[in-house]
PDB file of N, CA and C in Angstrom:
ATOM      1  N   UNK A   1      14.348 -47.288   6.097  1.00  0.00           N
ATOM      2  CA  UNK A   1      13.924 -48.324   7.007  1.00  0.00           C
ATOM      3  C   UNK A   1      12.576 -47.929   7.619  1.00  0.00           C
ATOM      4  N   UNK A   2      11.948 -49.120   7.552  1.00  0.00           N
ATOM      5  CA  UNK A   2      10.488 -48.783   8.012  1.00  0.00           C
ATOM      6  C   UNK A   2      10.286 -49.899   9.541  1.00  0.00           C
ATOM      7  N   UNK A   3      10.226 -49.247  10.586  1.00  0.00           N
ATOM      8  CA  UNK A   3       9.762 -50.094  11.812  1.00  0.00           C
ATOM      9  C   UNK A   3       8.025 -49.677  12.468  1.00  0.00           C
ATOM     10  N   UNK A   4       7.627 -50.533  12.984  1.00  0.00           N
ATOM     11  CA  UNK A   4       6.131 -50.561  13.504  1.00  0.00           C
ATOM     12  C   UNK A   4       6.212 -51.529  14.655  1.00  0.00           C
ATOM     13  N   UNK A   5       5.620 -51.211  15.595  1.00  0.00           N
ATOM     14  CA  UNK A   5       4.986 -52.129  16.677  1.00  0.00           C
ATOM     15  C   UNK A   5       3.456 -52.276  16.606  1.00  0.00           C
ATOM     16  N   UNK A   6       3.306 -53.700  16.774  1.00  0.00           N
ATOM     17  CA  UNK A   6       1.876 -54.190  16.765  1.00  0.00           C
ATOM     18  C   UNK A   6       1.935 -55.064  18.255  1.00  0.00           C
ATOM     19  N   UNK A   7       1.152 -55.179  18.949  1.00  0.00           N
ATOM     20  CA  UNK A   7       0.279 -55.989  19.972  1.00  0.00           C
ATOM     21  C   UNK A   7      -0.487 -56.999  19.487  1.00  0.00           C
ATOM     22  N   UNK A   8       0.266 -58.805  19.723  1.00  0.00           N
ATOM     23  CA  UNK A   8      -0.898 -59.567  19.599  1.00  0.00           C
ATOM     24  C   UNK A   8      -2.175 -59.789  19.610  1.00  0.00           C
ATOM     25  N   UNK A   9      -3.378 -59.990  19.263  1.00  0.00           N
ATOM     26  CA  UNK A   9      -4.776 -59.949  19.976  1.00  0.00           C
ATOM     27  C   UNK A   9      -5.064 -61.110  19.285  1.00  0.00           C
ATOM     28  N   UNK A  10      -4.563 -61.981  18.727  1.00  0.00           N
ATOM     29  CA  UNK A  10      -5.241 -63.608  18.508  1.00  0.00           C
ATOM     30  C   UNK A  10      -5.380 -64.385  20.223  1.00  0.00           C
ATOM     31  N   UNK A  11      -6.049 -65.041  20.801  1.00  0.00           N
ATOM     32  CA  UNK A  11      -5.729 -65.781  22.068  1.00  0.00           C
ATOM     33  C   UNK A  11      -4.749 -66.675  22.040  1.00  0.00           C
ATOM     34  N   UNK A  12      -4.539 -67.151  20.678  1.00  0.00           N
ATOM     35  CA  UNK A  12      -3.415 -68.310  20.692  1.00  0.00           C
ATOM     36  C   UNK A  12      -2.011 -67.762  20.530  1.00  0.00           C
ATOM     37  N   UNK A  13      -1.942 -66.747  19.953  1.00  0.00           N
ATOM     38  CA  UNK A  13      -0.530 -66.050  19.336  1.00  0.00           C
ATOM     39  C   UNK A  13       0.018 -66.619  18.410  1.00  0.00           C
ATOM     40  N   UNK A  14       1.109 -66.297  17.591  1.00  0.00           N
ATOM     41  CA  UNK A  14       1.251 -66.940  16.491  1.00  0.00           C
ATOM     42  C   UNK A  14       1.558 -67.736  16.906  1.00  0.00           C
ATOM     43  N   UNK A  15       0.755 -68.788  15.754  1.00  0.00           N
ATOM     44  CA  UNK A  15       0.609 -70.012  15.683  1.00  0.00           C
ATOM     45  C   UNK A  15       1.243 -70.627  14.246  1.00  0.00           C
ATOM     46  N   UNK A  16       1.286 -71.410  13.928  1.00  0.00           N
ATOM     47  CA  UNK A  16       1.292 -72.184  12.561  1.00  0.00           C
ATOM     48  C   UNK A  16       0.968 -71.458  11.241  1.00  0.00           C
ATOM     49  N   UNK A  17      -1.053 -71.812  11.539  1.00  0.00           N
ATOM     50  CA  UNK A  17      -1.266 -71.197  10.591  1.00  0.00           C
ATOM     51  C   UNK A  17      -1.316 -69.705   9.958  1.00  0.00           C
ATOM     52  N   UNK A  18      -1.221 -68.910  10.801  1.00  0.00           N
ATOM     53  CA  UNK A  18      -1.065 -67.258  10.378  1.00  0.00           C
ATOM     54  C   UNK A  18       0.151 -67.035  10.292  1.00  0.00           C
ATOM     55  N   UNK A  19       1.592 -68.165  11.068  1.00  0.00           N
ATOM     56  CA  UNK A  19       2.852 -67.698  10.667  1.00  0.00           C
ATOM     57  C   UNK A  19       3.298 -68.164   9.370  1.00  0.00           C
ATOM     58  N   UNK A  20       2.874 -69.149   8.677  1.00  0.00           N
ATOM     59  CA  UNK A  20       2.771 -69.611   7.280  1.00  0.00           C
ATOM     60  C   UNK A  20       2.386 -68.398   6.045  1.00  0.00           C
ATOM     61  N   UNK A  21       1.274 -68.418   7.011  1.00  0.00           N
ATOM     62  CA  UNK A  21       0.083 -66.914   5.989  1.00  0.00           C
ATOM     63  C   UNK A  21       1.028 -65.720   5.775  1.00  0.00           C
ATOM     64  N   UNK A  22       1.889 -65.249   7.242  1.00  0.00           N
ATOM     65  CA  UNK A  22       2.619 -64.060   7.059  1.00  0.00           C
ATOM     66  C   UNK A  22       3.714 -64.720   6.499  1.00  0.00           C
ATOM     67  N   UNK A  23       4.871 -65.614   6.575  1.00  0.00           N
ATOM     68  CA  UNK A  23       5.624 -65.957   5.306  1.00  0.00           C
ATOM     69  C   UNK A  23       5.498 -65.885   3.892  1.00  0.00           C
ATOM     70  N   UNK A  24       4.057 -66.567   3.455  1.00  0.00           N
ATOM     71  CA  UNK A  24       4.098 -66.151   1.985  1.00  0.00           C
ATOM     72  C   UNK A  24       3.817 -64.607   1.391  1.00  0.00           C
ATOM     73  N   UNK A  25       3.382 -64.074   2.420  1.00  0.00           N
ATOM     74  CA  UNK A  25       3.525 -62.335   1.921  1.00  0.00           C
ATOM     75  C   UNK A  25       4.632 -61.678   2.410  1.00  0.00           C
ATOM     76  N   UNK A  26       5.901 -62.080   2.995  1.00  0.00           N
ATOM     77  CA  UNK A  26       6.898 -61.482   3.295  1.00  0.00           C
ATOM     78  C   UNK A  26       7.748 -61.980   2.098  1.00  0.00           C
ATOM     79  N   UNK A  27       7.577 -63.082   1.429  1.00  0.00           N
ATOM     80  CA  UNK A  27       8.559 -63.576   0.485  1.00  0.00           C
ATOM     81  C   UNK A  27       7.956 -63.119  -0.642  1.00  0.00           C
ATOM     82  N   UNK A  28       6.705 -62.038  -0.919  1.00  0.00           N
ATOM     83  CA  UNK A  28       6.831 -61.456  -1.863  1.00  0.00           C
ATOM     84  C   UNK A  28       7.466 -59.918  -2.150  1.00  0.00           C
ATOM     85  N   UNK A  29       7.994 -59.781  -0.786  1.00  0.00           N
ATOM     86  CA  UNK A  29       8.816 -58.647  -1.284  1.00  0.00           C
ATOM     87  C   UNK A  29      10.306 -58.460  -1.394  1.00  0.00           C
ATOM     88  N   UNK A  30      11.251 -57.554  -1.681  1.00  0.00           N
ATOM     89  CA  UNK A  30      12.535 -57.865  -1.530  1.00  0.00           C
ATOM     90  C   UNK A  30      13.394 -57.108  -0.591  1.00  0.00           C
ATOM     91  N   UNK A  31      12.302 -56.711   0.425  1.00  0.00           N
ATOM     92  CA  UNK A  31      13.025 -56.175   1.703  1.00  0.00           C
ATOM     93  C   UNK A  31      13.545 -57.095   2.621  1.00  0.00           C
ATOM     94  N   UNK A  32      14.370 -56.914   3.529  1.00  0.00           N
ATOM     95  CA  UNK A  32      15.272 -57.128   4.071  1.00  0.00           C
ATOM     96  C   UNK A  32      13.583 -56.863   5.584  1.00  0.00           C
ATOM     97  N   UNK A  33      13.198 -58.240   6.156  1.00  0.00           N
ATOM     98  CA  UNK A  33      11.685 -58.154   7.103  1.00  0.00           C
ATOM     99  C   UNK A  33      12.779 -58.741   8.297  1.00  0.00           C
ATOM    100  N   UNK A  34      12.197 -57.856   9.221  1.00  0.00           N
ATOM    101  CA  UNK A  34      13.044 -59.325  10.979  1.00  0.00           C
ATOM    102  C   UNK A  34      11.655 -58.367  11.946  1.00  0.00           C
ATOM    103  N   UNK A  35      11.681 -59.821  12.385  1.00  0.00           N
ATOM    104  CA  UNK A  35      10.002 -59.874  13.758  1.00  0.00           C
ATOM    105  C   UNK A  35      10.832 -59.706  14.885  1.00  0.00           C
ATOM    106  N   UNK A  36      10.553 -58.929  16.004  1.00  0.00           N
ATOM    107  CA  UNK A  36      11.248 -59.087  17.354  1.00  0.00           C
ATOM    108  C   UNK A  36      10.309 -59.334  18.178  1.00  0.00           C
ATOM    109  N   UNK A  37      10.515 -60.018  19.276  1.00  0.00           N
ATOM    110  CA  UNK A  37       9.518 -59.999  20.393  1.00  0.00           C
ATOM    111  C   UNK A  37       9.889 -61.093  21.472  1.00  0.00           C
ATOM    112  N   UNK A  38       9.856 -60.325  22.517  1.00  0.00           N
ATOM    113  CA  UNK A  38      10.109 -62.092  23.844  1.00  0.00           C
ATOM    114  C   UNK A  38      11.957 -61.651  23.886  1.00  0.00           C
ATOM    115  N   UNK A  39      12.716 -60.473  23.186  1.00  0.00           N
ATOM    116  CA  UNK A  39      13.982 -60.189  23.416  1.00  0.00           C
ATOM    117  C   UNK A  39      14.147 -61.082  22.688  1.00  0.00           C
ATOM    118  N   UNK A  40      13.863 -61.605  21.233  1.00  0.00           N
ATOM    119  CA  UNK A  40      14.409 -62.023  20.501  1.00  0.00           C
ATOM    120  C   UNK A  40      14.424 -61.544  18.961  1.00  0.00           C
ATOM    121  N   UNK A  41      15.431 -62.190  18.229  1.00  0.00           N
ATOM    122  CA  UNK A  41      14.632 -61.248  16.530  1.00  0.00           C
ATOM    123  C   UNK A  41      14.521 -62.766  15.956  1.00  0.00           C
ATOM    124  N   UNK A  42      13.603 -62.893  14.709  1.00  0.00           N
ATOM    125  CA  UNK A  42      13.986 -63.461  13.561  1.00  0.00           C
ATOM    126  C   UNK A  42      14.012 -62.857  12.200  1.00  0.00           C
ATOM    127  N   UNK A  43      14.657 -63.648  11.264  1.00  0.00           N
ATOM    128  CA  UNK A  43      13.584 -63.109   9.673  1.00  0.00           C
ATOM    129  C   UNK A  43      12.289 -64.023   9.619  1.00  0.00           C
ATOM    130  N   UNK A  44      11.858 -62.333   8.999  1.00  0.00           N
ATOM    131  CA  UNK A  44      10.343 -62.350   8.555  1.00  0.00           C
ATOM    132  C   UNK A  44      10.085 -62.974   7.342  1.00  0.00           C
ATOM    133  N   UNK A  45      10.947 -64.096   6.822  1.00  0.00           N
ATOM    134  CA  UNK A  45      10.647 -64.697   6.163  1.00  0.00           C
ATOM    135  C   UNK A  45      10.975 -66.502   6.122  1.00  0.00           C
ATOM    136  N   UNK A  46      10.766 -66.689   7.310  1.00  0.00           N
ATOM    137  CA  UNK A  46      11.428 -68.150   8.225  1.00  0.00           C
ATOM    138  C   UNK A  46      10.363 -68.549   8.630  1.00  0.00           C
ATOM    139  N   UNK A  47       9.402 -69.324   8.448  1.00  0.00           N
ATOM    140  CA  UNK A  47       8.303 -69.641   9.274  1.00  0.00           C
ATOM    141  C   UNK A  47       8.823 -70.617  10.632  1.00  0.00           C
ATOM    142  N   UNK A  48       9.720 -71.445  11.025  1.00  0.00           N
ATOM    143  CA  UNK A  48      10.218 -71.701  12.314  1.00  0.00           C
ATOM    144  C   UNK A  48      11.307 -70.914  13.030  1.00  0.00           C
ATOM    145  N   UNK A  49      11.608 -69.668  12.355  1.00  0.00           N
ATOM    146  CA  UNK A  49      12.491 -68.503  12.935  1.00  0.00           C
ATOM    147  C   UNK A  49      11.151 -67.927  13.859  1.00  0.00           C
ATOM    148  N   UNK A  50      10.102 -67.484  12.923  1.00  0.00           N
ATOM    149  CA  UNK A  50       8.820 -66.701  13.887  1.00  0.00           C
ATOM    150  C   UNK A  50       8.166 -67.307  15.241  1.00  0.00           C
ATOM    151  N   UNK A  51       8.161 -68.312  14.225  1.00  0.00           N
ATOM    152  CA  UNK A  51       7.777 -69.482  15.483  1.00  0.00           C
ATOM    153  C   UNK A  51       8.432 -69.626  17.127  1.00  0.00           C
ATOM    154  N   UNK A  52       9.645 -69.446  16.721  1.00  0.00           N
ATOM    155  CA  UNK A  52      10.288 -69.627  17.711  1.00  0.00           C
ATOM    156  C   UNK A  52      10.569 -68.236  18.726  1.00  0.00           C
ATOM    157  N   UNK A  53      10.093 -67.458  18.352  1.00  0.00           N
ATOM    158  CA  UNK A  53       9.928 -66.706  18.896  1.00  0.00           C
ATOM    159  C   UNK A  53       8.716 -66.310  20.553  1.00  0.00           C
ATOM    160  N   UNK A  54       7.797 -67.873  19.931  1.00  0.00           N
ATOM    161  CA  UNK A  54       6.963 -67.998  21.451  1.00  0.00           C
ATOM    162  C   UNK A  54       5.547 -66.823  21.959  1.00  0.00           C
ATOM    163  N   UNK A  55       5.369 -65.945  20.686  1.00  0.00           N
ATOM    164  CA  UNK A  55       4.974 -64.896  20.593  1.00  0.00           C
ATOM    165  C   UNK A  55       3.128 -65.225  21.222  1.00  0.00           C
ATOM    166  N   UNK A  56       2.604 -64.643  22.219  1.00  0.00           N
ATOM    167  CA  UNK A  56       1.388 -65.003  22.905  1.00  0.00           C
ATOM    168  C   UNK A  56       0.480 -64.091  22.608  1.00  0.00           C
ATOM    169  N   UNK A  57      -0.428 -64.118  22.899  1.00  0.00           N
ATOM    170  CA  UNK A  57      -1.354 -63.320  23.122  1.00  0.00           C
ATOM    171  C   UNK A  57      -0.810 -61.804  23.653  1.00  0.00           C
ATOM    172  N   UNK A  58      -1.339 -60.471  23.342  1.00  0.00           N
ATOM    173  CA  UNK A  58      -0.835 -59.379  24.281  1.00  0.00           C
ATOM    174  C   UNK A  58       0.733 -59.552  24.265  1.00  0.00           C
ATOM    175  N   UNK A  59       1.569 -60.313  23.349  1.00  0.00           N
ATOM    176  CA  UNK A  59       2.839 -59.469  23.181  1.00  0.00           C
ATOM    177  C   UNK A  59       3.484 -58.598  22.083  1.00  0.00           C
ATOM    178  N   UNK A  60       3.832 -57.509  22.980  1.00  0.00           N
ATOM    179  CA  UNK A  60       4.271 -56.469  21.417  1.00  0.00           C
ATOM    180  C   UNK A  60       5.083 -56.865  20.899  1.00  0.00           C
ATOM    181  N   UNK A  61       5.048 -57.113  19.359  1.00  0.00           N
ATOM    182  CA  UNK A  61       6.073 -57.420  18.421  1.00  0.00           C
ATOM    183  C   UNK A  61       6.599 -56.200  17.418  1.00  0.00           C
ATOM    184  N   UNK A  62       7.894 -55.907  16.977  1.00  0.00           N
ATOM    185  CA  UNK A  62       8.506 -54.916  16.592  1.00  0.00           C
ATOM    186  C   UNK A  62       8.696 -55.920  14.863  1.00  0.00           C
ATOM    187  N   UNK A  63       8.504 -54.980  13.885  1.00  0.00           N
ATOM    188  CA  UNK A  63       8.594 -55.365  12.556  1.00  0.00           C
ATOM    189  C   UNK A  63       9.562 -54.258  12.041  1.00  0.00           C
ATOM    190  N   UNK A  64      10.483 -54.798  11.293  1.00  0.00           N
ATOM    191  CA  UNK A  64      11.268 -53.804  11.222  1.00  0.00           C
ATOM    192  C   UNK A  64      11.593 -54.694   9.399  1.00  0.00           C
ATOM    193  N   UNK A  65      11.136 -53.179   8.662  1.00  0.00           N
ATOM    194  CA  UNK A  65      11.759 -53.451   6.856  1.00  0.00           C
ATOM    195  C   UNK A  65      12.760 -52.626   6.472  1.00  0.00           C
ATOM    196  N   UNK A  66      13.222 -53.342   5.922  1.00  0.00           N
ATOM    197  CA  UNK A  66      14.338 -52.614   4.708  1.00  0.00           C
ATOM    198  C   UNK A  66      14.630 -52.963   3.452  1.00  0.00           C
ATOM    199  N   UNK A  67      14.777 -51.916   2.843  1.00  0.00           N
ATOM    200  CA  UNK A  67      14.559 -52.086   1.072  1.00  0.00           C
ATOM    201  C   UNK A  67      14.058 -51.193   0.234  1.00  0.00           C
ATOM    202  N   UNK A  68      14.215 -51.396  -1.089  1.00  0.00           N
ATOM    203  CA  UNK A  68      13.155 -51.003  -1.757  1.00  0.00           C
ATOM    204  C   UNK A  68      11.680 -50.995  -1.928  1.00  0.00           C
ATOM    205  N   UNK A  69      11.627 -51.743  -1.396  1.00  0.00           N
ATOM    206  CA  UNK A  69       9.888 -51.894  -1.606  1.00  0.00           C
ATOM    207  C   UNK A  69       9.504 -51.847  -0.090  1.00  0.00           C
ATOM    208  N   UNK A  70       9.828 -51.181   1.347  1.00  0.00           N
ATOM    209  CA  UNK A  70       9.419 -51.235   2.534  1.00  0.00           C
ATOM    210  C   UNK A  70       8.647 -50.447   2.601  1.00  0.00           C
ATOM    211  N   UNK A  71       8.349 -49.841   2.191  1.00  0.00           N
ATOM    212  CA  UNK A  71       7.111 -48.898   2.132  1.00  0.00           C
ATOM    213  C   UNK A  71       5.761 -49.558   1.939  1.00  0.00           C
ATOM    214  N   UNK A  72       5.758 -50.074   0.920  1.00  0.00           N
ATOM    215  CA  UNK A  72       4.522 -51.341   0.216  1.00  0.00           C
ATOM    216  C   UNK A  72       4.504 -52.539   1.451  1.00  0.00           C
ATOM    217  N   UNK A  73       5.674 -53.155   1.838  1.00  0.00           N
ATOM    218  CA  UNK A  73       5.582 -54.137   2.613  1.00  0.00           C
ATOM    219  C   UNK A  73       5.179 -54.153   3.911  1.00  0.00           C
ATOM    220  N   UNK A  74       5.864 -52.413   4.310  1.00  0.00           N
ATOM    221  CA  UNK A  74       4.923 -52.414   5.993  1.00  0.00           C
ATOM    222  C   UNK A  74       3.244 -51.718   5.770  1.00  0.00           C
ATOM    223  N   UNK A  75       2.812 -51.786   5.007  1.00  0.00           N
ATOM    224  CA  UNK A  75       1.302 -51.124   4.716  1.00  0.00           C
ATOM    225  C   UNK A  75       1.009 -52.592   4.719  1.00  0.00           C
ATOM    226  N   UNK A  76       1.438 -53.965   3.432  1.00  0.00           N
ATOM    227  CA  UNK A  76       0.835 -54.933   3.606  1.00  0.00           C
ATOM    228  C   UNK A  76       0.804 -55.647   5.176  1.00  0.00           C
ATOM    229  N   UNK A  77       2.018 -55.847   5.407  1.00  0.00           N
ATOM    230  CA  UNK A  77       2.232 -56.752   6.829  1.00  0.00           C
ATOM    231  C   UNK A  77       1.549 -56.061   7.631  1.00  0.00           C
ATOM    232  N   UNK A  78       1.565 -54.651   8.070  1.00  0.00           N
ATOM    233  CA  UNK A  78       0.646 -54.222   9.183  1.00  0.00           C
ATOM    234  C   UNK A  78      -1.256 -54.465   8.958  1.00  0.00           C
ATOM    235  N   UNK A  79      -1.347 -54.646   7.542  1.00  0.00           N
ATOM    236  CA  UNK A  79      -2.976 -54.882   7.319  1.00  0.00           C
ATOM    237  C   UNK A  79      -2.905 -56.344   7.689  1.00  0.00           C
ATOM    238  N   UNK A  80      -1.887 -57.264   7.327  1.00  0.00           N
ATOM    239  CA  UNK A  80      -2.083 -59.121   7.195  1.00  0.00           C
ATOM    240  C   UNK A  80      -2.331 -58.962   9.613  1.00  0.00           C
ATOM    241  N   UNK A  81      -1.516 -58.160   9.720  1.00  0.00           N
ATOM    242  CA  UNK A  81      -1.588 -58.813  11.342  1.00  0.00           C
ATOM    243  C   UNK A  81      -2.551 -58.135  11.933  1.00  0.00           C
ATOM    244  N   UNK A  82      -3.408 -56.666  11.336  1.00  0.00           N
ATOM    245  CA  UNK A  82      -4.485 -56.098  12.204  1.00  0.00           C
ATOM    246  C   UNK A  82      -5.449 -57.178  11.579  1.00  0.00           C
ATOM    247  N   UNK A  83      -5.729 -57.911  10.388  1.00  0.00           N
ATOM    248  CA  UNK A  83      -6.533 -58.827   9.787  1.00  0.00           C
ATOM    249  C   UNK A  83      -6.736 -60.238  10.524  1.00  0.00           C
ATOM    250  N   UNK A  84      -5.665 -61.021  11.134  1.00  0.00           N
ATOM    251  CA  UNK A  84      -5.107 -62.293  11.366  1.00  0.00           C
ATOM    252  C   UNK A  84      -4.500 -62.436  12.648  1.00  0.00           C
ATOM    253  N   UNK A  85      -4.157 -61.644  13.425  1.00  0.00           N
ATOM    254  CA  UNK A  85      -3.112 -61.694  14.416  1.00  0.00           C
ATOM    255  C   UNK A  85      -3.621 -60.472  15.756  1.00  0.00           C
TER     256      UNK A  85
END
C-alpha cells in the first residue's frame, strides 16, 4: 500500500475539469485508488465520488493505492496533482 498527502494549490479546488483529468488516469491502473479529505473518502476512480468531496483550495488530501501496479500509480497521480491541482 502506497499513501501520500498533497495540499491543494489550484484557487478553485477540484473542480470538474481536473477531477475528470484525474479519473481517466486512475482508471488506467488496477489499483485499488480512494481520495480523502473534508473527513471524507471516495474512489479515485468516481468523478462525482471526488467531487463530492468539496475539496478547496489549501486542503490536504490523503491518496491512498493498492495493488499491483501502486507503485507506478502514486508516481503518476502525485505528478497529475503537483501538474494540475
Amino acid at each position: 500500500m502506497k499513501t501520500f498527502t498533497y495540499t491543494i494549490t489550484d484557487p478553485i479546488g477540484i473542480h470538474a475539469r481536473p477531477a475528470g483529468k484525474l479519473v481517466a488516469l486512475t482508471k488506467t491502473f488496477s489499483s485499488k485508488i480512494t481520495i480523502s479529505g473534508n473527513d471524507k473518502t471516495a474512489d479515485g476512480k468516481r468523478m462525482i465520488a471526488i467531487m463530492s468531496l468539496g475539496i478547496k483550495q489549501g486542503t490536504p488530501i490523503t491518496i491512498t493505492i493498492e495493488g499491483d501496479d501502486e507503485s507506478a500509480a502514486a508516481k503518476a497521480i502525485e505528478d497529475f496533482l503537483k501538474e494540475n491541482l
